[in-house]
N, C-alpha and C. Protein backbone atom coordinates (compact mmCIF):
# COMPACT_ATOMS: atom_id res chain seq x y z
N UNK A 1 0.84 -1.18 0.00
CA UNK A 1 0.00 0.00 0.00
C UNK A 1 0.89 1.25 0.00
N UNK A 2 0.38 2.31 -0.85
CA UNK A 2 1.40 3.53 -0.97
C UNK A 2 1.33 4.45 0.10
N UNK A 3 2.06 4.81 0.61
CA UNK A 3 1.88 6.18 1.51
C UNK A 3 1.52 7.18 0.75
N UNK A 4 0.81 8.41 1.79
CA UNK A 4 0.35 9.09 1.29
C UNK A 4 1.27 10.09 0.56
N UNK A 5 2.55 10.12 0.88
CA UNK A 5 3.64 10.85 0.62
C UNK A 5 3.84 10.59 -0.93
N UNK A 6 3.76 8.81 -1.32
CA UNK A 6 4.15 8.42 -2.31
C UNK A 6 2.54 8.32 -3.58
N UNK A 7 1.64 8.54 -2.73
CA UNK A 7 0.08 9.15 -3.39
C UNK A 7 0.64 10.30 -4.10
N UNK A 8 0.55 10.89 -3.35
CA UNK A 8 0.85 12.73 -3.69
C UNK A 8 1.62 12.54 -4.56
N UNK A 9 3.07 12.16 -4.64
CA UNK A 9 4.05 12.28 -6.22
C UNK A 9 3.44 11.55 -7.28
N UNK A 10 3.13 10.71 -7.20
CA UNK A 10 2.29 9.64 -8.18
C UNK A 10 1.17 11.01 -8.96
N UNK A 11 0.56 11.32 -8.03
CA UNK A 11 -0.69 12.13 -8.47
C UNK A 11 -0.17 13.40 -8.93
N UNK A 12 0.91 14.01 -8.24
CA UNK A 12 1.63 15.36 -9.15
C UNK A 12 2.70 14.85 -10.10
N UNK A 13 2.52 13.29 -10.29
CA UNK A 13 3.42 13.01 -11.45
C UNK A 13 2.70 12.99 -12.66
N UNK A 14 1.49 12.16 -12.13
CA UNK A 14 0.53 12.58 -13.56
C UNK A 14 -0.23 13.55 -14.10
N UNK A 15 -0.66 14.68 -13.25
CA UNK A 15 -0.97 15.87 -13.29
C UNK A 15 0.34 16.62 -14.04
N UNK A 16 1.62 16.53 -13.48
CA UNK A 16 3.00 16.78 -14.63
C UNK A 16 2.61 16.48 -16.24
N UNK A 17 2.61 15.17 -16.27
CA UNK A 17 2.17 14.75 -17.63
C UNK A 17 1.33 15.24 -18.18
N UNK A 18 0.06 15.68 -17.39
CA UNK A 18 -1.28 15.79 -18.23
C UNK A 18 -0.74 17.29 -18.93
N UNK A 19 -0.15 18.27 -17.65
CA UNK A 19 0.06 19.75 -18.56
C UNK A 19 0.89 19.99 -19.37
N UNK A 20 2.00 19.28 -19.50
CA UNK A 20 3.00 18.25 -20.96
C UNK A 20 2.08 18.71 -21.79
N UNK A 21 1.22 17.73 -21.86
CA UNK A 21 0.50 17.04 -23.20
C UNK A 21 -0.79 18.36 -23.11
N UNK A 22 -1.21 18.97 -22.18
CA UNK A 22 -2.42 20.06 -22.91
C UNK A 22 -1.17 21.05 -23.52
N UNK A 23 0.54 21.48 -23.18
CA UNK A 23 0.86 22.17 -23.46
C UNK A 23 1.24 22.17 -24.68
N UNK A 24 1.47 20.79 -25.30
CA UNK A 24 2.06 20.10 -26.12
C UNK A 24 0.89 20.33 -27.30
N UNK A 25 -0.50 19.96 -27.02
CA UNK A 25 -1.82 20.54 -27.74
C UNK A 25 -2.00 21.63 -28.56
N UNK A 26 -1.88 22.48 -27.35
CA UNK A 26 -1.80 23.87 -27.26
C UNK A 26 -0.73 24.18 -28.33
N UNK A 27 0.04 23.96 -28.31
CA UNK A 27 1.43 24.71 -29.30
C UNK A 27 1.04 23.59 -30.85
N UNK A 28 0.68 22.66 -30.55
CA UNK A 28 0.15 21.93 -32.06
C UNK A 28 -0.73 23.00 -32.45
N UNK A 29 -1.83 23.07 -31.68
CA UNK A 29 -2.81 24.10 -32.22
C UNK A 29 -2.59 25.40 -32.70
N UNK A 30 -1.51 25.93 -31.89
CA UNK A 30 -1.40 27.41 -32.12
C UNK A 30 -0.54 27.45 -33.50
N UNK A 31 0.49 26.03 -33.48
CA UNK A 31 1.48 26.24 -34.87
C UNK A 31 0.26 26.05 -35.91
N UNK A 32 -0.78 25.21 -35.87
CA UNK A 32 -1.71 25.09 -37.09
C UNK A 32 -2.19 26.26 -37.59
N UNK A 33 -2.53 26.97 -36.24
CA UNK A 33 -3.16 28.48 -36.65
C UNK A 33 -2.49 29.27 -37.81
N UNK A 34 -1.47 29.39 -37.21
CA UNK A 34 -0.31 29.94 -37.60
C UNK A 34 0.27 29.79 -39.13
N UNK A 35 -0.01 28.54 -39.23
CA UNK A 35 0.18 28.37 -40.20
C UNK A 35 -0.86 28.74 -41.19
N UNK A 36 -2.15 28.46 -41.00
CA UNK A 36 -3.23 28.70 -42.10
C UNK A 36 -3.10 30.50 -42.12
N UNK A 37 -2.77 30.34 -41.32
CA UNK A 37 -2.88 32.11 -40.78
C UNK A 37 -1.88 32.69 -42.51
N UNK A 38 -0.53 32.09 -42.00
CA UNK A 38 0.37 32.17 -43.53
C UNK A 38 0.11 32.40 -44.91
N UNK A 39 -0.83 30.67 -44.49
CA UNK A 39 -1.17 30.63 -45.91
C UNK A 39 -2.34 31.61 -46.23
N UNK A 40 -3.12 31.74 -45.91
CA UNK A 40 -4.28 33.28 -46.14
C UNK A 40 -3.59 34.41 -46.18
N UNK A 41 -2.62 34.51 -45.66
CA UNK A 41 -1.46 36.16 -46.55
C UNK A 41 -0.97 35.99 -47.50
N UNK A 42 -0.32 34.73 -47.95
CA UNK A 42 0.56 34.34 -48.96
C UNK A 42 -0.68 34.41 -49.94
N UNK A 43 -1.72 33.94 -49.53
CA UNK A 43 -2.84 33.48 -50.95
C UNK A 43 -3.50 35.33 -51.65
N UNK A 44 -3.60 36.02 -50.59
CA UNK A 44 -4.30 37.06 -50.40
C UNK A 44 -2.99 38.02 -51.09
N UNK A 45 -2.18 37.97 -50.46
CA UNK A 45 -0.58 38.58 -51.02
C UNK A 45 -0.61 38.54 -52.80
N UNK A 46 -0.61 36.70 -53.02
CA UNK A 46 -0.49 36.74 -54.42
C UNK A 46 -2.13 36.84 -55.37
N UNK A 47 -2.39 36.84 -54.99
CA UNK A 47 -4.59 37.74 -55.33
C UNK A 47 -3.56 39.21 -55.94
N UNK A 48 -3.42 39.86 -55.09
CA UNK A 48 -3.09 41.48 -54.97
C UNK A 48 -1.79 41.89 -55.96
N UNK A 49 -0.88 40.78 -56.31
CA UNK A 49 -0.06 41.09 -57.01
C UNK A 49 -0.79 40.21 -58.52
N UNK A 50 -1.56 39.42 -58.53
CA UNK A 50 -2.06 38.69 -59.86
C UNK A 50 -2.97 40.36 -60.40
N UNK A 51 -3.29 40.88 -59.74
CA UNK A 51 -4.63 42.26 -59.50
C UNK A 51 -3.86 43.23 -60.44
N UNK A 52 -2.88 43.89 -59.87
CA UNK A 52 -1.83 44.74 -59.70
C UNK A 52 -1.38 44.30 -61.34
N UNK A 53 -0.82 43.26 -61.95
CA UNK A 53 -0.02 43.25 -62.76
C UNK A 53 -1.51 42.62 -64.14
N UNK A 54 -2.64 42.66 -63.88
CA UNK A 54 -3.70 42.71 -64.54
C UNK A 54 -3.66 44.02 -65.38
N UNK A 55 -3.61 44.87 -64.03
CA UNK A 55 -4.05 46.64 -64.28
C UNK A 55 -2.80 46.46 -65.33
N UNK A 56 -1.63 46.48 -65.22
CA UNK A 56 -0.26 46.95 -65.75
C UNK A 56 -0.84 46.33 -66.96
N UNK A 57 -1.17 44.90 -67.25
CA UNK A 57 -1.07 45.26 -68.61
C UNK A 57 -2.05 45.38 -69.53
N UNK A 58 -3.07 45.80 -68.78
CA UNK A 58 -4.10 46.55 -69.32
C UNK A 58 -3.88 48.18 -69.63
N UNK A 59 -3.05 48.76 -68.94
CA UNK A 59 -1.93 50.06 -68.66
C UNK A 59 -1.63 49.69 -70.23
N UNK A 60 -0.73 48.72 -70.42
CA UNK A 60 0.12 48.79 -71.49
C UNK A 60 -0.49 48.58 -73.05
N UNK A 61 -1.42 47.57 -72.64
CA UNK A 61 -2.28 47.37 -73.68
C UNK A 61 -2.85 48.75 -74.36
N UNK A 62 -3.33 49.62 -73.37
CA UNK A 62 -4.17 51.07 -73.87
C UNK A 62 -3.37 52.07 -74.61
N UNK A 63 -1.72 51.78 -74.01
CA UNK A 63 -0.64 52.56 -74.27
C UNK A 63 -0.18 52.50 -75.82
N UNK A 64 -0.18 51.30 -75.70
CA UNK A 64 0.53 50.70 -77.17
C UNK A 64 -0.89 51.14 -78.44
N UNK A 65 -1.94 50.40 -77.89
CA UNK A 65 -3.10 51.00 -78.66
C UNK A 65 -3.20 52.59 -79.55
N UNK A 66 -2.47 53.12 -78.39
CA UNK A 66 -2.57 54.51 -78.72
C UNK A 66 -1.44 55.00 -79.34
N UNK A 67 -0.44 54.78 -79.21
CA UNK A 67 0.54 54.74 -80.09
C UNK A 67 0.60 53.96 -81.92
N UNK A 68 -0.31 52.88 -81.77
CA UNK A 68 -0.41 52.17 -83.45
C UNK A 68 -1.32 53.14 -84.04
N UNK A 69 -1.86 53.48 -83.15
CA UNK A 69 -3.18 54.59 -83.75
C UNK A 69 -3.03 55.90 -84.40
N UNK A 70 -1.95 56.36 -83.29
CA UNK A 70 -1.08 57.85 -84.04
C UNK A 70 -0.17 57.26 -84.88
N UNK A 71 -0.17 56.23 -85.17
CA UNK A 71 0.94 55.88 -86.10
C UNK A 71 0.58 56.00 -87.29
């Protein structure tokens, strides 16, 4: 039979473990975030530069237009 001395470590040994593993959770979870988090800037990032270089060569398209025209 355990003493109560050897109760108590047993029981703050596995209570040790358990906050391990919620901490261990916790940082899985937060790197996942984190990550989607990434990828929705990176996706949103390249949206804004696909956008951006639309305009340009629609820019250029009008440019050149206008130039064959005075030509």
């Amino acid at each position: 039979m355990a003493t109560k001395l050897e109760s108590r470590q047993q029981e703050t040994s596995r209570n040790a473990r358990e906050n391990e593993m919620f901490a261990y959770q916790m940082h899985e979870s937060r790197s996942a975030d984190l990550r989607r988090e990434a990828a929705q800037y990176r996706l949103a990032r390249e949206a804004t530069a696909a956008r951006r270089e639309q305009r340009r060569e629609a820019r250029r398209a009008r440019v050149l237009a206008r130039w064959v025209k005075a030509a």
